[in-house]
Protein backbone atom coordinates (compact mmCIF):
# COMPACT_ATOMS: atom_id res chain seq x y z
CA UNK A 1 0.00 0.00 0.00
CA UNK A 2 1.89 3.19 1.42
CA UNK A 3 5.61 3.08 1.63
CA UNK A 4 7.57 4.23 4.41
CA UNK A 5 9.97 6.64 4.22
CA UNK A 6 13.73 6.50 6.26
CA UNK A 7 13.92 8.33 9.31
CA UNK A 8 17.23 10.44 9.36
CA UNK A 9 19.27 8.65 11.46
CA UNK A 10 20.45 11.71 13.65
CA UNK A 11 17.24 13.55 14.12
CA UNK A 12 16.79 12.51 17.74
CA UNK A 13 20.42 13.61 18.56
CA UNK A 14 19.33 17.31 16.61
CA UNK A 15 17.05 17.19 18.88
CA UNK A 16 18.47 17.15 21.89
CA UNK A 17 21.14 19.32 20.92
CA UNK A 18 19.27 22.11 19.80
CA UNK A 19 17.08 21.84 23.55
CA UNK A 20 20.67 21.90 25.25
CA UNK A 21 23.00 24.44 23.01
CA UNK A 22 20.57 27.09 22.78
CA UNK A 23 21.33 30.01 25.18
CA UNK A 24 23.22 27.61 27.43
CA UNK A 25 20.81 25.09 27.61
CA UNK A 26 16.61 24.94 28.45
CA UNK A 27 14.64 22.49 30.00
CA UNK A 28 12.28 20.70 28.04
CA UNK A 29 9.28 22.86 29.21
CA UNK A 30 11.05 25.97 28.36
CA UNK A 31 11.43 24.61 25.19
CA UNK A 32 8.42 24.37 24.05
CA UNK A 33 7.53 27.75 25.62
CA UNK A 34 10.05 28.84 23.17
CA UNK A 35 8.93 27.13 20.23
CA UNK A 36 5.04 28.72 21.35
CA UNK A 37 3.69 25.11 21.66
CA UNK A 38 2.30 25.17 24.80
CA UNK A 39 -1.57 24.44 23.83
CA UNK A 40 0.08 21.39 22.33
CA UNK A 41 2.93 19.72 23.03
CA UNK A 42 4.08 18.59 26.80
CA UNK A 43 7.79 17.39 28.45
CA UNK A 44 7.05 13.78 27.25
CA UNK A 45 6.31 14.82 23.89
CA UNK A 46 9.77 16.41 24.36
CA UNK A 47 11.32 13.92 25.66
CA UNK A 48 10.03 10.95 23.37
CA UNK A 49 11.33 13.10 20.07
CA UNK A 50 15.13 13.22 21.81
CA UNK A 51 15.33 9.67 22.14
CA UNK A 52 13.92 8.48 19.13
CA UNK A 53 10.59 7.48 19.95
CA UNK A 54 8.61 9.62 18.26
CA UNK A 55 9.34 11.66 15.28
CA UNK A 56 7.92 15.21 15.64
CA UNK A 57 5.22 16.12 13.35
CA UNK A 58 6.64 18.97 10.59
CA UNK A 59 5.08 21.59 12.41
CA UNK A 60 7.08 20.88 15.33
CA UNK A 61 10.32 20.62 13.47
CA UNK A 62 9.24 24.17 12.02
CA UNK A 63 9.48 25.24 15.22
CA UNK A 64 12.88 23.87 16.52
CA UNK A 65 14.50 25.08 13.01
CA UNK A 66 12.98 28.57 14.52
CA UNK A 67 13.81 28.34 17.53
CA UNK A 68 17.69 27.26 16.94
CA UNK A 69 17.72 29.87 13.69
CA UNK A 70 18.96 26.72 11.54
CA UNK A 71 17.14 25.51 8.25
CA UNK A 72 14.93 22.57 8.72
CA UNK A 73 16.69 20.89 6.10
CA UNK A 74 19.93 21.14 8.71
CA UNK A 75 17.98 19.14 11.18
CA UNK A 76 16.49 16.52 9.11
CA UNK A 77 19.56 15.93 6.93
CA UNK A 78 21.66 13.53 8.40
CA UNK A 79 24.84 15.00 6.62
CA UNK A 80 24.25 18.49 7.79
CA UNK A 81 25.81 19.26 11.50
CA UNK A 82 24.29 21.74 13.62
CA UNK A 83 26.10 25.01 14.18
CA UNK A 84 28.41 25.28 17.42
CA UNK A 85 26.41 28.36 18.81
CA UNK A 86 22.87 28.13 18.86
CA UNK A 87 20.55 29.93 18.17
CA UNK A 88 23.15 30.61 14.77
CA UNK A 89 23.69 33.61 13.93
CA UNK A 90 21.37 33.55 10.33
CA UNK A 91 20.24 30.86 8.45
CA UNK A 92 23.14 29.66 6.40
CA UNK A 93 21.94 28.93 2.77
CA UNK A 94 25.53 27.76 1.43
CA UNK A 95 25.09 24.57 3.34
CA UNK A 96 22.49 23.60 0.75
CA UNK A 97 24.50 24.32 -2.35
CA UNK A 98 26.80 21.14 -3.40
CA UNK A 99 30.66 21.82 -3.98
């Protein structure tokens, strides 16, 4: 019927870094605070998506890319590293151009 697509292998890891690099590190509540996801999302949700359990909805992933200043395409892209300092500095576009 429907095929499944791969999960990139270091999205959970992403994860977590982005929750602990940004500012010096948030909890998970203060997190989603950050990401204005409140109404919807709670600490397990959190949780769950940093160790691989569950793979946040795109929304969601919108909101980490916001809230860490990266392009979603650096989270989900398993060959794309996170900046050292987070929230970067400006979305980096040159990471999406091939040499």
């Amino acid at each position: 019927m429907g095929s499944t697509r791969p999960r990139p292998a270091r999205l959970a890891e992403k994860l977590l870094a982005i929750r602990q690099n940004i500012d010096g590190g948030l909890s998970q509540n203060q997190l989603i605070k950050r990401m204005h996801l409140e109404d919807e999302l709670e600490q397990d949700r959190i949780s769950k998506f940093e160790r691989g359990v569950l793979e946040p909805p795109l929304h969601v992933l919108c909101a980490y890319a916001d809230a860490a200043n990266v392009l979603l395409e650096v989270i989900v892209r398993d060959e794309l590293d996170l900046p050292e300092t987070l929230p970067a500095r400006g979305k980096d576009l040159k990471l999406l151009i091939p040499d």
